[in-house]
Protein backbone atom coordinates (compact mmCIF):
# COMPACT_ATOMS: atom_id res chain seq x y z
CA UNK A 1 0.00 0.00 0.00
CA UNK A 2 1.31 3.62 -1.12
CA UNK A 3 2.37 5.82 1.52
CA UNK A 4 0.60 9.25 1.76
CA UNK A 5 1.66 12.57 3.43
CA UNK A 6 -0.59 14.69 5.53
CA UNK A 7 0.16 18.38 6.71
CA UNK A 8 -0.86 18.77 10.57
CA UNK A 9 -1.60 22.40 11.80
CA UNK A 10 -0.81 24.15 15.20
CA UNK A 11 -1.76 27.30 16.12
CA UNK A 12 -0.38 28.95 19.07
CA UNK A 13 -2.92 31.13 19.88
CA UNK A 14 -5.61 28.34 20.23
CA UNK A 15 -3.53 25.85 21.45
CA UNK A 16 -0.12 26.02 23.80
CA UNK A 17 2.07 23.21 22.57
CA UNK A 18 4.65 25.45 24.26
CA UNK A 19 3.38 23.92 27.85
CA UNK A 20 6.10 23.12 30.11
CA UNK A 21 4.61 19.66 30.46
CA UNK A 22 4.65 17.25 27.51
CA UNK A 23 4.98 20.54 25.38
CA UNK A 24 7.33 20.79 21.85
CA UNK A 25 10.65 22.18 24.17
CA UNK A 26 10.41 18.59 25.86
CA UNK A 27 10.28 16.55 22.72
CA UNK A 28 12.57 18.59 20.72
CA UNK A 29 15.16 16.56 24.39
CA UNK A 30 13.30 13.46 23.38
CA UNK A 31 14.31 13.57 20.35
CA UNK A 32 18.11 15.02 20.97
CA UNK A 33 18.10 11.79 23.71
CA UNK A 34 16.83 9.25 21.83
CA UNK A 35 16.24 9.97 18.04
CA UNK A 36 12.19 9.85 18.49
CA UNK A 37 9.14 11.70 20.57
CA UNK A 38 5.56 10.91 20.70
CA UNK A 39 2.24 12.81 20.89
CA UNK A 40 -1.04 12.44 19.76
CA UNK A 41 -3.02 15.02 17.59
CA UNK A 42 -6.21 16.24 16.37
CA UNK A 43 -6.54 15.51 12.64
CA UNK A 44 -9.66 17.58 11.68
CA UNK A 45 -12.09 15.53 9.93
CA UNK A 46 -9.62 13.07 8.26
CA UNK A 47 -10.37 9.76 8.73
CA UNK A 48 -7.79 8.65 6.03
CA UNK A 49 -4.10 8.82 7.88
CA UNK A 50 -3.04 5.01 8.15
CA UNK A 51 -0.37 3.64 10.34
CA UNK A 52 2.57 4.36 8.16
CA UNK A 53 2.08 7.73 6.07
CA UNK A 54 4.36 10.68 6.60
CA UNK A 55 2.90 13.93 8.75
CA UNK A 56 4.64 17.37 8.57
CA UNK A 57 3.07 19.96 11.71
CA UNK A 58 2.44 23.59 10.22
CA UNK A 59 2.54 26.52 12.62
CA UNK A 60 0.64 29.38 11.58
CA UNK A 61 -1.57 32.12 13.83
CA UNK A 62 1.60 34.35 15.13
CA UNK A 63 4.67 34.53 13.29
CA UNK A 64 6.85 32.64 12.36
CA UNK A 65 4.84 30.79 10.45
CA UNK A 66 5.71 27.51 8.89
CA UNK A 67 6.57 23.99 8.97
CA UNK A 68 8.17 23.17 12.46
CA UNK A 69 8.17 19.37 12.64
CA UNK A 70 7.63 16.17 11.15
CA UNK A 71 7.18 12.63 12.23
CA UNK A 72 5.27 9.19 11.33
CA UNK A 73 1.81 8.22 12.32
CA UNK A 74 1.86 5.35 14.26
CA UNK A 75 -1.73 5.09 14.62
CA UNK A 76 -4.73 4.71 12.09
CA UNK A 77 -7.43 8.01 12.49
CA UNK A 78 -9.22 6.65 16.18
CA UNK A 79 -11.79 8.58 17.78
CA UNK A 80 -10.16 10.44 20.91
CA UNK A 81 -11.10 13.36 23.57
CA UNK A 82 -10.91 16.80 21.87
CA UNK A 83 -7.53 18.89 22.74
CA UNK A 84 -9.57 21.56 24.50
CA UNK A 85 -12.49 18.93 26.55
CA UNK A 86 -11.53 21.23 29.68
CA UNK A 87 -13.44 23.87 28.45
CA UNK A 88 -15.65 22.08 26.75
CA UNK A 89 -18.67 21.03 28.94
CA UNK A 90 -20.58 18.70 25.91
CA UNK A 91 -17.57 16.32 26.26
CA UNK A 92 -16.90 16.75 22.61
CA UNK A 93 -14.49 13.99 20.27
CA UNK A 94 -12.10 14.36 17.70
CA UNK A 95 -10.39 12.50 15.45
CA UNK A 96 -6.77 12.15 16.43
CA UNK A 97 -3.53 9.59 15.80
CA UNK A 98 -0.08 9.15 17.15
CA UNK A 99 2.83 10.41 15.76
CA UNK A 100 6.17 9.08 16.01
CA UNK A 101 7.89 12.61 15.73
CA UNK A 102 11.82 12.83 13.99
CA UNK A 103 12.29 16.42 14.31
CA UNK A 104 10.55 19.58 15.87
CA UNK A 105 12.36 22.86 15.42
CA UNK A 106 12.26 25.46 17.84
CA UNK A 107 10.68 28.09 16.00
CA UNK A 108 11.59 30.37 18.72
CA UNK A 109 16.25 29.77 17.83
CA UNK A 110 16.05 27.34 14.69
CA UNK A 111 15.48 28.40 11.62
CA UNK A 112 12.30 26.53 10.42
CA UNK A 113 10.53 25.74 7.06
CA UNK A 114 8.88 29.61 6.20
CA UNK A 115 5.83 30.33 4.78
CA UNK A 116 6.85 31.82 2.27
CA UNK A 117 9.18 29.63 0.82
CA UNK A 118 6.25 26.84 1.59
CA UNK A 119 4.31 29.21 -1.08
CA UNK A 120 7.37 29.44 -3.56
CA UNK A 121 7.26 25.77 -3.36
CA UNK A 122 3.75 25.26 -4.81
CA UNK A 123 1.60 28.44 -4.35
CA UNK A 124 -1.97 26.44 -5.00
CA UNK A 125 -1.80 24.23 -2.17
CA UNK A 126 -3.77 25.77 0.82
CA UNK A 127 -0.98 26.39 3.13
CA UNK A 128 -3.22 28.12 6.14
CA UNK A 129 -5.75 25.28 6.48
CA UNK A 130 -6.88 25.67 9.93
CA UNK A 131 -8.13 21.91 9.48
CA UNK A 132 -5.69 19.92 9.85
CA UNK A 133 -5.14 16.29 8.24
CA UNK A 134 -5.01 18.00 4.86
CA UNK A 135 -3.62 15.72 2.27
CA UNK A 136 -0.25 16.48 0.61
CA UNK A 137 0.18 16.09 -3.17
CA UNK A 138 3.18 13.43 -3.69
CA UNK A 139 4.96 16.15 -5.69
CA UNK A 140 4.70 18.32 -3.21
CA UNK A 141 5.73 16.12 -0.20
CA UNK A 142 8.95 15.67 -2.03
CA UNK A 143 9.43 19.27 -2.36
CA UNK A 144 8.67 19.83 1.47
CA UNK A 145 11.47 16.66 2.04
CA UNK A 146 14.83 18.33 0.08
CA UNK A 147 13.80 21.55 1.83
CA UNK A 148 13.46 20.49 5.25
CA UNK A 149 16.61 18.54 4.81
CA UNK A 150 15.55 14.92 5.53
């Protein structure tokens, strides 16, 4: 079975993956430690991303904006608690999977994967999705690779 690639979004200003507990600053060590970190995430609607396929996590909201990390999922789409059920009363569920993350960049002293250049790249794909599990075009996805220096 073909592989696909799936662009992930985060944006700071609705959600603080920047928590001192389990937050991106603590994987980006995981990862320095032992090569790999692990999270789960929200994947919109998708119910396509299979055990397998290639993820790349998008920051946009405040600046900088652009690709920050990039992993494997692990998982197949299951049915998990929503990222923000604290606040949310109706107990509301999202789709979600694990990903087996091989590098986040911290966008606050690394130089990350711009915008910009993400719209040089191919400036028809919709970049600033705020769903996230959008699918990546295989041209594309090799693009994204020699840039972010896999």
């Amino acid at each position: 079975m073909e592989k696909k690639c799936w662009l992930l979004t985060w944006n700071q200003e609705r959600w603080a993956w920047d928590d001192k507990l389990d937050g991106y600053k603590e994987m980006i060590q995981e990862i320095e430690q032992v090569g790999k970190a692990f999270s789960k995430w929200t994947c919109g609607v998708n119910k396509s991303i299979k055990a397998g396929d290639r993820v790349f996590m998008i920051k946009l909201g405040l600046e900088p904006r652009g690709i920050v990390a990039s992993g494997i999922a692990i998982t197949d789409v299951f049915e998990g608690t929503h990222w923000d059920s604290e606040k949310n009363s109706m107990g509301k569920k999202a789709r979600r999977i694990y990903i087996q993350f091989d590098k986040i960049l911290d966008y606050d002293t690394d130089t990350i994967l711009p915008y910009d250049v993400l719209q040089e790249l191919e400036p028809d794909y919709h970049w600033s999705s705020q769903a996230s599990g959008i699918e990546i075009p295989k041209d594309v996805w090799d693009k994204i690779e020699v840039k972010w220096g896999r």
